[in-house]
PDB file of N, CA and C in Angstrom:
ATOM      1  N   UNK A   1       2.676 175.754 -27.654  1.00  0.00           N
ATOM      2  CA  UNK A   1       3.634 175.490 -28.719  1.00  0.00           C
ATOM      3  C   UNK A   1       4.974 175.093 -28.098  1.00  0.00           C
ATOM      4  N   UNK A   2       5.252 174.063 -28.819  1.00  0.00           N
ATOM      5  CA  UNK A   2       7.269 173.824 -28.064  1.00  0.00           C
ATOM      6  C   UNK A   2       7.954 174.208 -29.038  1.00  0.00           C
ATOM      7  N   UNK A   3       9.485 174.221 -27.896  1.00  0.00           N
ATOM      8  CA  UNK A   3      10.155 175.439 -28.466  1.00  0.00           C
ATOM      9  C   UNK A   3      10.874 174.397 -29.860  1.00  0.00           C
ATOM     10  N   UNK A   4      10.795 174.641 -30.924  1.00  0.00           N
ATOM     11  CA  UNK A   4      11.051 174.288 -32.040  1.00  0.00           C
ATOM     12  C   UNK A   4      12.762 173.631 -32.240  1.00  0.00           C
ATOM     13  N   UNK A   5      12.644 172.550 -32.498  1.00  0.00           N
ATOM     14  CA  UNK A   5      13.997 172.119 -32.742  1.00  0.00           C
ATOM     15  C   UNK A   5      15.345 172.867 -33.604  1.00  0.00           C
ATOM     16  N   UNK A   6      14.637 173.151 -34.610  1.00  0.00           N
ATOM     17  CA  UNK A   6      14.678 173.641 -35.966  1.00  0.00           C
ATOM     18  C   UNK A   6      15.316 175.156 -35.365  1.00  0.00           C
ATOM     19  N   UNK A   7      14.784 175.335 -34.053  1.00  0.00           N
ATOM     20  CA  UNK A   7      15.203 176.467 -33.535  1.00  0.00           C
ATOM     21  C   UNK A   7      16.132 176.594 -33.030  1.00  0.00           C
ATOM     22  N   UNK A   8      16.207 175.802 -32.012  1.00  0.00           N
ATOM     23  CA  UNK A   8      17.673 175.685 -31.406  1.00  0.00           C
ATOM     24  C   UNK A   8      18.862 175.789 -32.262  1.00  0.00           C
ATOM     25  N   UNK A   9      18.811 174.392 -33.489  1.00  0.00           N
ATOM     26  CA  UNK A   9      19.752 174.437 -34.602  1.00  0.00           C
ATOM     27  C   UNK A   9      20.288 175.890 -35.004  1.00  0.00           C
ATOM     28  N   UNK A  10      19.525 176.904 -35.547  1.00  0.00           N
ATOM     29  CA  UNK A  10      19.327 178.134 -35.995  1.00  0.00           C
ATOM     30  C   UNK A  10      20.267 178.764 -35.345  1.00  0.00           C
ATOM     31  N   UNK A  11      19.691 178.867 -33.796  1.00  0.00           N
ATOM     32  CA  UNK A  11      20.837 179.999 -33.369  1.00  0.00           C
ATOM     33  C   UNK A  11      21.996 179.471 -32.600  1.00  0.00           C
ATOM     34  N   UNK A  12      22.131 177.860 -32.764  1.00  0.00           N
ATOM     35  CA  UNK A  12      23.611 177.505 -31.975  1.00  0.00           C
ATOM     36  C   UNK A  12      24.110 177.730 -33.691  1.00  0.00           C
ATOM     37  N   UNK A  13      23.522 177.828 -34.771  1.00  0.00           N
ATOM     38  CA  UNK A  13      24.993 178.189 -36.113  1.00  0.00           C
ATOM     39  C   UNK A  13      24.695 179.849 -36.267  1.00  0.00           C
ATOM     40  N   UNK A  14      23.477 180.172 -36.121  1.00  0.00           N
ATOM     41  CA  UNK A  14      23.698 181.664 -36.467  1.00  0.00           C
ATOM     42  C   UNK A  14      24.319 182.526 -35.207  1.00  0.00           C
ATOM     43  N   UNK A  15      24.272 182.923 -34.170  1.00  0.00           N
ATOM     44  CA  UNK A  15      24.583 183.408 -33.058  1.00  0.00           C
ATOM     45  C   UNK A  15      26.278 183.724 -32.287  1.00  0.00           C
ATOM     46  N   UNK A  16      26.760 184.208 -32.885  1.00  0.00           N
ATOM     47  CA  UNK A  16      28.405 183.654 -33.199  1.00  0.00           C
ATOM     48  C   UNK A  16      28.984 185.173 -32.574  1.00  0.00           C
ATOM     49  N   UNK A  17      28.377 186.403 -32.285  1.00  0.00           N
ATOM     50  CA  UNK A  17      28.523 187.525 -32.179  1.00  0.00           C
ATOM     51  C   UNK A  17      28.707 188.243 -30.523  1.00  0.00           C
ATOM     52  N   UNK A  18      29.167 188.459 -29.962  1.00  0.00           N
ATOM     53  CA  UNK A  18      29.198 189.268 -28.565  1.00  0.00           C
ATOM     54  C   UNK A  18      29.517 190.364 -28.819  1.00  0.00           C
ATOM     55  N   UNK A  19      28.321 190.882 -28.009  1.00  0.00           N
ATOM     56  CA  UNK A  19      28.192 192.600 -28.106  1.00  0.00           C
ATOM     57  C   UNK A  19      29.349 193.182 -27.456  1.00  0.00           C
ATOM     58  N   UNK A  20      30.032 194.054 -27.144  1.00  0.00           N
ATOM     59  CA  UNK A  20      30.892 195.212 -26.082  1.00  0.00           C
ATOM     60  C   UNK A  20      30.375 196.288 -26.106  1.00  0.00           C
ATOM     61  N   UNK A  21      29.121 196.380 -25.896  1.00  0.00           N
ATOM     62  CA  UNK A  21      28.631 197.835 -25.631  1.00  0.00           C
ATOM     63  C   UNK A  21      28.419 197.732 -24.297  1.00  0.00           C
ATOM     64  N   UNK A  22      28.611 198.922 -23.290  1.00  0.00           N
ATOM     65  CA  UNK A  22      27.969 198.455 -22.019  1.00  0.00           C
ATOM     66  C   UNK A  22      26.692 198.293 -21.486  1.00  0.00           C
ATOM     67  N   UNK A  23      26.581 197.021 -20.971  1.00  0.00           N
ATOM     68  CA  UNK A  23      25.652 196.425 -20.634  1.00  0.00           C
ATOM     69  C   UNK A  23      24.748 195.346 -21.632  1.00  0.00           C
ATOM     70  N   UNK A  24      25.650 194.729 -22.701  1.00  0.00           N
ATOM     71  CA  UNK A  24      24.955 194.437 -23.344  1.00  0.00           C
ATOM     72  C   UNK A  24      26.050 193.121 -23.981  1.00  0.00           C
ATOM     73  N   UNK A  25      27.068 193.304 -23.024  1.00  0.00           N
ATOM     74  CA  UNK A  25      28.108 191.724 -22.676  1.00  0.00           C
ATOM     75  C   UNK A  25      27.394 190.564 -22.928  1.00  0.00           C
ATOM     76  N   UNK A  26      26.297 190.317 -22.357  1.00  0.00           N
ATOM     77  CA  UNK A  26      25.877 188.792 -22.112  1.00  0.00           C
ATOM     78  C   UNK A  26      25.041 188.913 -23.514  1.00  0.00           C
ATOM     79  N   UNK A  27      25.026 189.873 -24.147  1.00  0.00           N
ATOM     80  CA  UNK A  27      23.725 189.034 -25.724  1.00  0.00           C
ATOM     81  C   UNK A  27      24.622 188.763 -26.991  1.00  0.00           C
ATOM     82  N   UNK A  28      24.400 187.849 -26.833  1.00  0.00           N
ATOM     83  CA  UNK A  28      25.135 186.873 -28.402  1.00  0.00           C
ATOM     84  C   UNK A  28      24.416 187.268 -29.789  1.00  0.00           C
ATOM     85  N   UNK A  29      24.897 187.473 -30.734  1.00  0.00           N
ATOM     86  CA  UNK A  29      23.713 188.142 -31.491  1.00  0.00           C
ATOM     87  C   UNK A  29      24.244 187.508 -32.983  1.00  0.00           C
ATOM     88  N   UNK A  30      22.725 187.431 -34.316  1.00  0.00           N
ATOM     89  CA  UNK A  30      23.397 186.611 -35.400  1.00  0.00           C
ATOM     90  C   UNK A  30      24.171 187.781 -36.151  1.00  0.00           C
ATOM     91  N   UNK A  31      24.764 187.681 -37.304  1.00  0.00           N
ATOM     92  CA  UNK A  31      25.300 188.523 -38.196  1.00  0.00           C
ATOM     93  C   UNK A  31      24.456 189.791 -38.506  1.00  0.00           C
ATOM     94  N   UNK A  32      23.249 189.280 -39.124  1.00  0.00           N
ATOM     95  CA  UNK A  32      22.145 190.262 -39.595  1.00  0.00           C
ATOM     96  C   UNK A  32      21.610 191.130 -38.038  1.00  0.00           C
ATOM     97  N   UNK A  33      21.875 191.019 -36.815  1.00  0.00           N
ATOM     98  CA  UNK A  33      21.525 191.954 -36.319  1.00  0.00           C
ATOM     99  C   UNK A  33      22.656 193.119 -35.714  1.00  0.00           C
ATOM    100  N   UNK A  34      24.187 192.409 -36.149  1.00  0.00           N
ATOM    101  CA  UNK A  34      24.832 193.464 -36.331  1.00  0.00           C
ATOM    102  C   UNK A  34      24.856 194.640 -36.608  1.00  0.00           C
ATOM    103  N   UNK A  35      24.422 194.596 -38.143  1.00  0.00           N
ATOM    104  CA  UNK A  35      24.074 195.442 -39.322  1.00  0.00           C
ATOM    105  C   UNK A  35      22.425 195.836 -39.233  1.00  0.00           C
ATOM    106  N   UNK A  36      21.886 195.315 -38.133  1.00  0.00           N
ATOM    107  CA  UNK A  36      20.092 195.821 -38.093  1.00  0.00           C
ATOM    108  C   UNK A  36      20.093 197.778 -38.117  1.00  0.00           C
ATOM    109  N   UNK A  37      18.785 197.667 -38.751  1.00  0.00           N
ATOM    110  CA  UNK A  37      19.448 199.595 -38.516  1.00  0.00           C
ATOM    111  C   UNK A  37      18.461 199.783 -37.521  1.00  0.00           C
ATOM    112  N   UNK A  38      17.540 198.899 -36.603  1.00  0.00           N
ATOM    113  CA  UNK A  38      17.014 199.110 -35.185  1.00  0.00           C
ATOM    114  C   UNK A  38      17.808 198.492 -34.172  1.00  0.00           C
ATOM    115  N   UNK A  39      19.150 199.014 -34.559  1.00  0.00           N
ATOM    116  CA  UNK A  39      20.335 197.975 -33.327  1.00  0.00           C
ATOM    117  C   UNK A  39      20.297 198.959 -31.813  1.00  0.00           C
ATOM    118  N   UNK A  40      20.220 199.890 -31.891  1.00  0.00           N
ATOM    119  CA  UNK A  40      19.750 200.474 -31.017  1.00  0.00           C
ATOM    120  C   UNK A  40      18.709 200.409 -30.055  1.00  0.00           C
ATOM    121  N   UNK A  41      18.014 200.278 -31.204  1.00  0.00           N
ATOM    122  CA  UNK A  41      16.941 199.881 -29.821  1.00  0.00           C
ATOM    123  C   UNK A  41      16.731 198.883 -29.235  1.00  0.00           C
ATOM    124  N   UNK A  42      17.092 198.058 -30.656  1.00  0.00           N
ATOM    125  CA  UNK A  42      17.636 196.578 -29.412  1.00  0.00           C
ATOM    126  C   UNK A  42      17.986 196.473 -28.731  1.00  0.00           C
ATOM    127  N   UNK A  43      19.135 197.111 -28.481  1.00  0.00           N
ATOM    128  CA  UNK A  43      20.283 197.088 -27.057  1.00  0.00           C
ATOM    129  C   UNK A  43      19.446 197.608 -25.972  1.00  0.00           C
ATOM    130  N   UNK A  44      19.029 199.111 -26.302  1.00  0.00           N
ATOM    131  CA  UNK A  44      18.295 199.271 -25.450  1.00  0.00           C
ATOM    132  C   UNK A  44      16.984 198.005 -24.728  1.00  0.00           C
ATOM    133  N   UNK A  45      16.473 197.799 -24.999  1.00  0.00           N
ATOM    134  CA  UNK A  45      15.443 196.901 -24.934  1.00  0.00           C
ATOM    135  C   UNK A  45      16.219 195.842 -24.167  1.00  0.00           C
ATOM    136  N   UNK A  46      16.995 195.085 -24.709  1.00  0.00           N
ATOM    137  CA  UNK A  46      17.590 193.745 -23.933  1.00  0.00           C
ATOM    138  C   UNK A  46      18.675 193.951 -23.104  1.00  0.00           C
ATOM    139  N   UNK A  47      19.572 195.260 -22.778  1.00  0.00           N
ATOM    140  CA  UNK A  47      20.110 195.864 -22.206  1.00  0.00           C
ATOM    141  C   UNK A  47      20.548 195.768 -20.423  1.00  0.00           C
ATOM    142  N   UNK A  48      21.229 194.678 -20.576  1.00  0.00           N
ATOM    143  CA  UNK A  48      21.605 194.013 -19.076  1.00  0.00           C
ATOM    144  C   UNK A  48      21.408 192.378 -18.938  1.00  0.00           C
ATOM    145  N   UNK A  49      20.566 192.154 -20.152  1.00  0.00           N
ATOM    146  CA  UNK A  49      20.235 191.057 -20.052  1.00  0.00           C
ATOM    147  C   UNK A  49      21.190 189.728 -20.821  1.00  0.00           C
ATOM    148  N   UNK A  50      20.509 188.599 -20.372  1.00  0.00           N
ATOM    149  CA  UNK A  50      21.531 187.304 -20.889  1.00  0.00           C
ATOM    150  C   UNK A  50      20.253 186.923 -21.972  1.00  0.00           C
ATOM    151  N   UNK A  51      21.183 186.798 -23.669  1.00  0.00           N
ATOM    152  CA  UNK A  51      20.085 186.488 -24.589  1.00  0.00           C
ATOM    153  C   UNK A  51      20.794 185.975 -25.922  1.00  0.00           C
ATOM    154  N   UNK A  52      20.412 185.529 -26.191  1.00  0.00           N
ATOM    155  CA  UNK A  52      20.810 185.002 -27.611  1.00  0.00           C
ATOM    156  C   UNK A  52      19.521 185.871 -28.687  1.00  0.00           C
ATOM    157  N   UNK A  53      19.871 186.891 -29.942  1.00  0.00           N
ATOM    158  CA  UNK A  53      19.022 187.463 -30.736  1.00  0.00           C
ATOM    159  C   UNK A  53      19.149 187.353 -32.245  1.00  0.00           C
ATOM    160  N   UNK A  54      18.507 186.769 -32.755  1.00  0.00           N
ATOM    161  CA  UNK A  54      18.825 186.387 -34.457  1.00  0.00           C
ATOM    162  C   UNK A  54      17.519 187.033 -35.540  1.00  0.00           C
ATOM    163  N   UNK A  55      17.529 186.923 -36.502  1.00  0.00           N
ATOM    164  CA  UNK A  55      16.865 186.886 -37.141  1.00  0.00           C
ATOM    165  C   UNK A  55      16.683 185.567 -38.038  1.00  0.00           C
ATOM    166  N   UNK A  56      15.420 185.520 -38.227  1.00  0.00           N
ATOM    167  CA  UNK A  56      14.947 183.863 -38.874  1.00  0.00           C
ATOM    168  C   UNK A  56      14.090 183.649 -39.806  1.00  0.00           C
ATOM    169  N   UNK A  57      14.318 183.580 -41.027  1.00  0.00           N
ATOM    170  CA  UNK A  57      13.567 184.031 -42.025  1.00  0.00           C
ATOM    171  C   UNK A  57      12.315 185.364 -41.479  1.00  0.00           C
ATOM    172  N   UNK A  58      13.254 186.225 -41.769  1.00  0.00           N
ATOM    173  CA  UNK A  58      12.836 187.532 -41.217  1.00  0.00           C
ATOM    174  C   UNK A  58      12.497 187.703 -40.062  1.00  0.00           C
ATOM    175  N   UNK A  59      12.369 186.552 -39.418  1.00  0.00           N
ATOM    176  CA  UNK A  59      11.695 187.265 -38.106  1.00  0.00           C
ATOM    177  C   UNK A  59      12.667 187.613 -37.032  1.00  0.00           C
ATOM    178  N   UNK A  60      12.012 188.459 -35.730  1.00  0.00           N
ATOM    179  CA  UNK A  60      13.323 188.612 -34.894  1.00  0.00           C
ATOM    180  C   UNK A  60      13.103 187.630 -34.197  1.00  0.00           C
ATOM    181  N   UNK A  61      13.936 187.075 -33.135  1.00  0.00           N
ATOM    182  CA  UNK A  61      13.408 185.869 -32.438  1.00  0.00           C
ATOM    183  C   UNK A  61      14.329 186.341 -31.353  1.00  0.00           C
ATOM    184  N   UNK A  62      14.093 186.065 -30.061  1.00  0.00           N
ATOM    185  CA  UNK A  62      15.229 185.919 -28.523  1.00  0.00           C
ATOM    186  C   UNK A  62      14.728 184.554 -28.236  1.00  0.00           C
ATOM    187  N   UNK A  63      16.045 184.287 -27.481  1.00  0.00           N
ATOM    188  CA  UNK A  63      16.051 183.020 -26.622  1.00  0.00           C
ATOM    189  C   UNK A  63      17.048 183.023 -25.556  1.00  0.00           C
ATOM    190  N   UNK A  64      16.779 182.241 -24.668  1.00  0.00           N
ATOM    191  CA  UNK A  64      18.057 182.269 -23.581  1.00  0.00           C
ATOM    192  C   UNK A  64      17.650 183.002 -22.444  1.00  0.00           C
ATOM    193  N   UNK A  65      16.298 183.566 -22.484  1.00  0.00           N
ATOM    194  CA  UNK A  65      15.906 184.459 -21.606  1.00  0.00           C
ATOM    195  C   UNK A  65      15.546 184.309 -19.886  1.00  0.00           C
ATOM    196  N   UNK A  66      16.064 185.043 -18.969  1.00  0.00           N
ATOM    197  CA  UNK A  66      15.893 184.544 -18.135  1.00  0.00           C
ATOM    198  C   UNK A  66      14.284 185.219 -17.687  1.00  0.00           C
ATOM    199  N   UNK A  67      13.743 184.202 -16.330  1.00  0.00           N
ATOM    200  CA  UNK A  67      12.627 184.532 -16.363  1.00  0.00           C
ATOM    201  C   UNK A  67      12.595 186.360 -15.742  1.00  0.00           C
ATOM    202  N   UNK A  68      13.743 186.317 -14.903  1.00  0.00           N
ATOM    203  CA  UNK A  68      13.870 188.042 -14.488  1.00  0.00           C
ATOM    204  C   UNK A  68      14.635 188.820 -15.488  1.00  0.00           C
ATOM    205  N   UNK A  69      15.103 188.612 -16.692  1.00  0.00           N
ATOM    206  CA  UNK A  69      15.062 189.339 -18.106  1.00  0.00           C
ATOM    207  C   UNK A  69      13.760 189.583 -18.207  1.00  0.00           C
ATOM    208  N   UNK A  70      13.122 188.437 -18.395  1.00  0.00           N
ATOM    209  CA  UNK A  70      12.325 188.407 -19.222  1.00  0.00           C
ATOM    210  C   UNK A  70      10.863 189.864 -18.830  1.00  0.00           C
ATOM    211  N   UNK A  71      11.057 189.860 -17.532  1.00  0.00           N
ATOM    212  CA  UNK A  71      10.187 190.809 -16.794  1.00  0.00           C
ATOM    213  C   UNK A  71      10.840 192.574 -17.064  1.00  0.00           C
ATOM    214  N   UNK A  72      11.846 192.412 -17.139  1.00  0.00           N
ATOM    215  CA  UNK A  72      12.468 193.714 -17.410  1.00  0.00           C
ATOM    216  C   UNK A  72      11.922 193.830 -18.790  1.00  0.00           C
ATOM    217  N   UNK A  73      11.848 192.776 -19.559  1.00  0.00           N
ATOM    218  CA  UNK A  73      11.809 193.448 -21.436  1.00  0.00           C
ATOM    219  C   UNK A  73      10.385 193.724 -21.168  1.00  0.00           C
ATOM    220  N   UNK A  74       9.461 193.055 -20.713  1.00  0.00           N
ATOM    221  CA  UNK A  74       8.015 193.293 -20.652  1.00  0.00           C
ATOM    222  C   UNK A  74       7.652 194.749 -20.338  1.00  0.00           C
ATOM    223  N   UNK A  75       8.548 195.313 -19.530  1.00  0.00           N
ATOM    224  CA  UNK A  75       8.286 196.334 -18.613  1.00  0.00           C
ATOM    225  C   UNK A  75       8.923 197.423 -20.397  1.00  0.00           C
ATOM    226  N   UNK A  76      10.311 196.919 -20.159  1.00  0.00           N
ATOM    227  CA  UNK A  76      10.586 198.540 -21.478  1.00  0.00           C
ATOM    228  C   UNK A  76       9.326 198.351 -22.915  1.00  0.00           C
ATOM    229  N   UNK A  77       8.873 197.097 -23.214  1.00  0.00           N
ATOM    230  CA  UNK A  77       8.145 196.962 -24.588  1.00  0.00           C
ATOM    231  C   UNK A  77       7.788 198.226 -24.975  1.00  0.00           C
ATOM    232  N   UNK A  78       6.524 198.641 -24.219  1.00  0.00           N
ATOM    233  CA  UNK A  78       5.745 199.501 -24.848  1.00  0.00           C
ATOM    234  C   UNK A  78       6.666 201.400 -24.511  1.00  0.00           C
ATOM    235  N   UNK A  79       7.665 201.220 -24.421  1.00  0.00           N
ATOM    236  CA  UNK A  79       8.660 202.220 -24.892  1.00  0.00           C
ATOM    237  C   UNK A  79       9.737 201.919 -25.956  1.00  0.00           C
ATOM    238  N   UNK A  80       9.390 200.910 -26.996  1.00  0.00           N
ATOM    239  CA  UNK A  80      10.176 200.599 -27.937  1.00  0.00           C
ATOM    240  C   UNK A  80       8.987 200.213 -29.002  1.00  0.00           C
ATOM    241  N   UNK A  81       9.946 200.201 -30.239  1.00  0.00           N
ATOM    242  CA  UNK A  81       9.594 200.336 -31.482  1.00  0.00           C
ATOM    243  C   UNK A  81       9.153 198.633 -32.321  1.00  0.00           C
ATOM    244  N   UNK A  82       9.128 198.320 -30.761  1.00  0.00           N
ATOM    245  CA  UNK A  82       8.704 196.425 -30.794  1.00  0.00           C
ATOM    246  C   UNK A  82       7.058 196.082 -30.882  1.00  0.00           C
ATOM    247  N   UNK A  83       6.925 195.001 -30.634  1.00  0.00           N
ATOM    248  CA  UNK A  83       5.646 194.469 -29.605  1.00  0.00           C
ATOM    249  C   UNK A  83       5.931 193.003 -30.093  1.00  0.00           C
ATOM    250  N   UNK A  84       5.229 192.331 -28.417  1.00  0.00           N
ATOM    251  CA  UNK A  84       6.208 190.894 -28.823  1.00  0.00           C
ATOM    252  C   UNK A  84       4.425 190.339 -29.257  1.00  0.00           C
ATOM    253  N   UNK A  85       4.947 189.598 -30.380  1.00  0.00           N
ATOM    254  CA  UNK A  85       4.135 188.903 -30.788  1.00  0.00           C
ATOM    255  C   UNK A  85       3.434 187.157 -30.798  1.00  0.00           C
ATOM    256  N   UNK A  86       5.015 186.888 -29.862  1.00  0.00           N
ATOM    257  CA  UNK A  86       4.816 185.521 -29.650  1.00  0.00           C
ATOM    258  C   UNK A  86       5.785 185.299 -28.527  1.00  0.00           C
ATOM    259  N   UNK A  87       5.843 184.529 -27.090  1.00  0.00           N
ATOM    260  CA  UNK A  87       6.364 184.180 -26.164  1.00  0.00           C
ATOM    261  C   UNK A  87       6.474 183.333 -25.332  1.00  0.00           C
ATOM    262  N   UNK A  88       7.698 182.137 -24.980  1.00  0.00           N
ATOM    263  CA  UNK A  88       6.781 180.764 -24.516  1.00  0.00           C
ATOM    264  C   UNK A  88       8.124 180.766 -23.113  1.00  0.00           C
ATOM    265  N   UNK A  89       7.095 179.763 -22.334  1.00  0.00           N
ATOM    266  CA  UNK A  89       8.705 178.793 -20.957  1.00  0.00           C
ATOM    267  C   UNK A  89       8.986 178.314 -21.558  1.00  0.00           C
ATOM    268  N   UNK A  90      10.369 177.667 -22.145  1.00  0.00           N
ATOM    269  CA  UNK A  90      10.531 176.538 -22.054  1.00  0.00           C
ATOM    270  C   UNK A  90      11.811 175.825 -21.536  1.00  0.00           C
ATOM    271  N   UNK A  91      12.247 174.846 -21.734  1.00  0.00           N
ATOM    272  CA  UNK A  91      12.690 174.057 -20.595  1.00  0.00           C
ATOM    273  C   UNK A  91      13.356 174.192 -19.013  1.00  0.00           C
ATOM    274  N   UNK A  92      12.290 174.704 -18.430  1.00  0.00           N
ATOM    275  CA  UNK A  92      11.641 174.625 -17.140  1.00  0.00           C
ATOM    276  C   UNK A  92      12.512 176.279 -16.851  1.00  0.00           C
ATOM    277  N   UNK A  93      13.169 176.971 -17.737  1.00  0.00           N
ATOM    278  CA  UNK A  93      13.684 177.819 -16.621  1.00  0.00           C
ATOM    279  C   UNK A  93      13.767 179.119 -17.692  1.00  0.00           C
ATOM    280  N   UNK A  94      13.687 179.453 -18.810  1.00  0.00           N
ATOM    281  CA  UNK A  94      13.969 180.174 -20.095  1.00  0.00           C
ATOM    282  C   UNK A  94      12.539 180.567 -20.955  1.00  0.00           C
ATOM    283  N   UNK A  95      13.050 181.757 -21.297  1.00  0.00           N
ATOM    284  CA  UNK A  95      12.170 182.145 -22.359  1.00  0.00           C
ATOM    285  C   UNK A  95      12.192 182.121 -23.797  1.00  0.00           C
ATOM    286  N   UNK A  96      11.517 182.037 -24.575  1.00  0.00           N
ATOM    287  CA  UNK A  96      11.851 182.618 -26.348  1.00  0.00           C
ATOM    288  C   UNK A  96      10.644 183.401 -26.697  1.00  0.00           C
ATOM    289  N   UNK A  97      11.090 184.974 -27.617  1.00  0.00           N
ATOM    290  CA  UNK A  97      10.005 185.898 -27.936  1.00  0.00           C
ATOM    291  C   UNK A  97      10.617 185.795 -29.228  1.00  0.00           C
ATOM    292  N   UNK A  98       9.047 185.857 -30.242  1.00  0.00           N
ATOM    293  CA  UNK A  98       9.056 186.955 -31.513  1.00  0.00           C
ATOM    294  C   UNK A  98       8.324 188.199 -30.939  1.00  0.00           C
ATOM    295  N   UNK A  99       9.397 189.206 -31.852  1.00  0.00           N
ATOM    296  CA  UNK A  99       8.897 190.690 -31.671  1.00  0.00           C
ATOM    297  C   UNK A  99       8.441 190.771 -32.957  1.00  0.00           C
ATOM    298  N   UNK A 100       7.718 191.853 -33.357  1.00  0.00           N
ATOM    299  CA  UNK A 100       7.013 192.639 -34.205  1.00  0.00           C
ATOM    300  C   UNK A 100       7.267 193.801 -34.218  1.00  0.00           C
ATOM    301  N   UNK A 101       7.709 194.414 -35.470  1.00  0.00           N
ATOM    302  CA  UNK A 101       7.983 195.892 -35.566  1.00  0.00           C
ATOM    303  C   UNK A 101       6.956 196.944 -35.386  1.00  0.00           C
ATOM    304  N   UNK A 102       6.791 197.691 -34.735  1.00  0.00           N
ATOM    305  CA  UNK A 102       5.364 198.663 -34.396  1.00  0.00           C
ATOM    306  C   UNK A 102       6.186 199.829 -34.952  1.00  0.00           C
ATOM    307  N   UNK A 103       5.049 200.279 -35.654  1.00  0.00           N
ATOM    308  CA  UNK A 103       5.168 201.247 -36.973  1.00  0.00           C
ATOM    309  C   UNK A 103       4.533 202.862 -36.383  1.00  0.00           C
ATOM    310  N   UNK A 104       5.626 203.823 -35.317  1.00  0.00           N
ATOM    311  CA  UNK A 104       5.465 204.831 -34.850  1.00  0.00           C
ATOM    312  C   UNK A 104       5.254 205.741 -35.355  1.00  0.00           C
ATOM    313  N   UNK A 105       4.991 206.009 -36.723  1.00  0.00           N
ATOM    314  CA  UNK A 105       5.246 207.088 -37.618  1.00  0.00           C
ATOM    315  C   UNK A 105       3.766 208.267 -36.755  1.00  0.00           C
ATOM    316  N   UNK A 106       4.103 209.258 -36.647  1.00  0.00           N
ATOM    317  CA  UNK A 106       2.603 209.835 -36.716  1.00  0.00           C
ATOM    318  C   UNK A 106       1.315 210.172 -36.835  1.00  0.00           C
ATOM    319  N   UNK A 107       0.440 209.813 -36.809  1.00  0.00           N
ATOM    320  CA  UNK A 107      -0.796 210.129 -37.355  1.00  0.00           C
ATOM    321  C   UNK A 107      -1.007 211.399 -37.942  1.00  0.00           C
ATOM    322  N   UNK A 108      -1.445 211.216 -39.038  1.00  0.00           N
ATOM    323  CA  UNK A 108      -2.427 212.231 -39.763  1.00  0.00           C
ATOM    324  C   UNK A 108      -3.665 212.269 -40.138  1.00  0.00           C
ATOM    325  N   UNK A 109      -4.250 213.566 -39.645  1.00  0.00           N
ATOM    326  CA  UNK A 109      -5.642 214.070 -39.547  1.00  0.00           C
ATOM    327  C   UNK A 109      -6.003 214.648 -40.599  1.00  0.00           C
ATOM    328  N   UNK A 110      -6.932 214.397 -41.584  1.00  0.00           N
ATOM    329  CA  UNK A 110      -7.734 214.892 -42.464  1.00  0.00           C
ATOM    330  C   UNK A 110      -8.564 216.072 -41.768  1.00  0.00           C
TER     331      UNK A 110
END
């Protein structure tokens, strides 16, 4: 799949935001993940890294990723409340992920 035009557009108008939390300088982020109430774990999750993070008709989306980001988020995933559901190279040096919300609630036993 290439990385979608339609996409780029998206987050050079939505993406307008810089974090000041520490370590979390370099992610540009849209309005709606300001106000996300999993902002936390976001940070955590992308946390050192250089990223652009929006939401897009609902979905979450990153871009901007470097390929040694990109190995760090792989590594925290499955300690977050994510799972990436979609992930591509593209132009020759960057990543873009959709995540998926994974639904931790407990199990219950009959």
């Amino acid at each position: 799949m290439k990385y979608p035009e339609s996409l780029a557009i998206a987050f050079a108008k939505k993406c307008k935001y810089s974090l000041k939390n520490p370590g979390c300088e370099n992610i540009v982020v849209s309005s709606e993940i300001v106000h996300h109430p999993n902002r936390a774990d976001l940070l955590n999750l992308f946390c050192f890294c250089t990223c652009r993070i929006m939401l897009h008709n609902s979905i979450l989306v990153i871009d901007s990723l470097s390929p040694f980001d990109y190995r760090q988020v792989i590594a925290r995933i499955p300690f977050s409340i994510y799972f990436i559901e979609f992930s591509e190279f593209y132009n020759g040096g960057w990543y873009y992920m959709v995540l998926g919300y994974r639904d931790l609630s407990p199990f219950t036993f009959v």
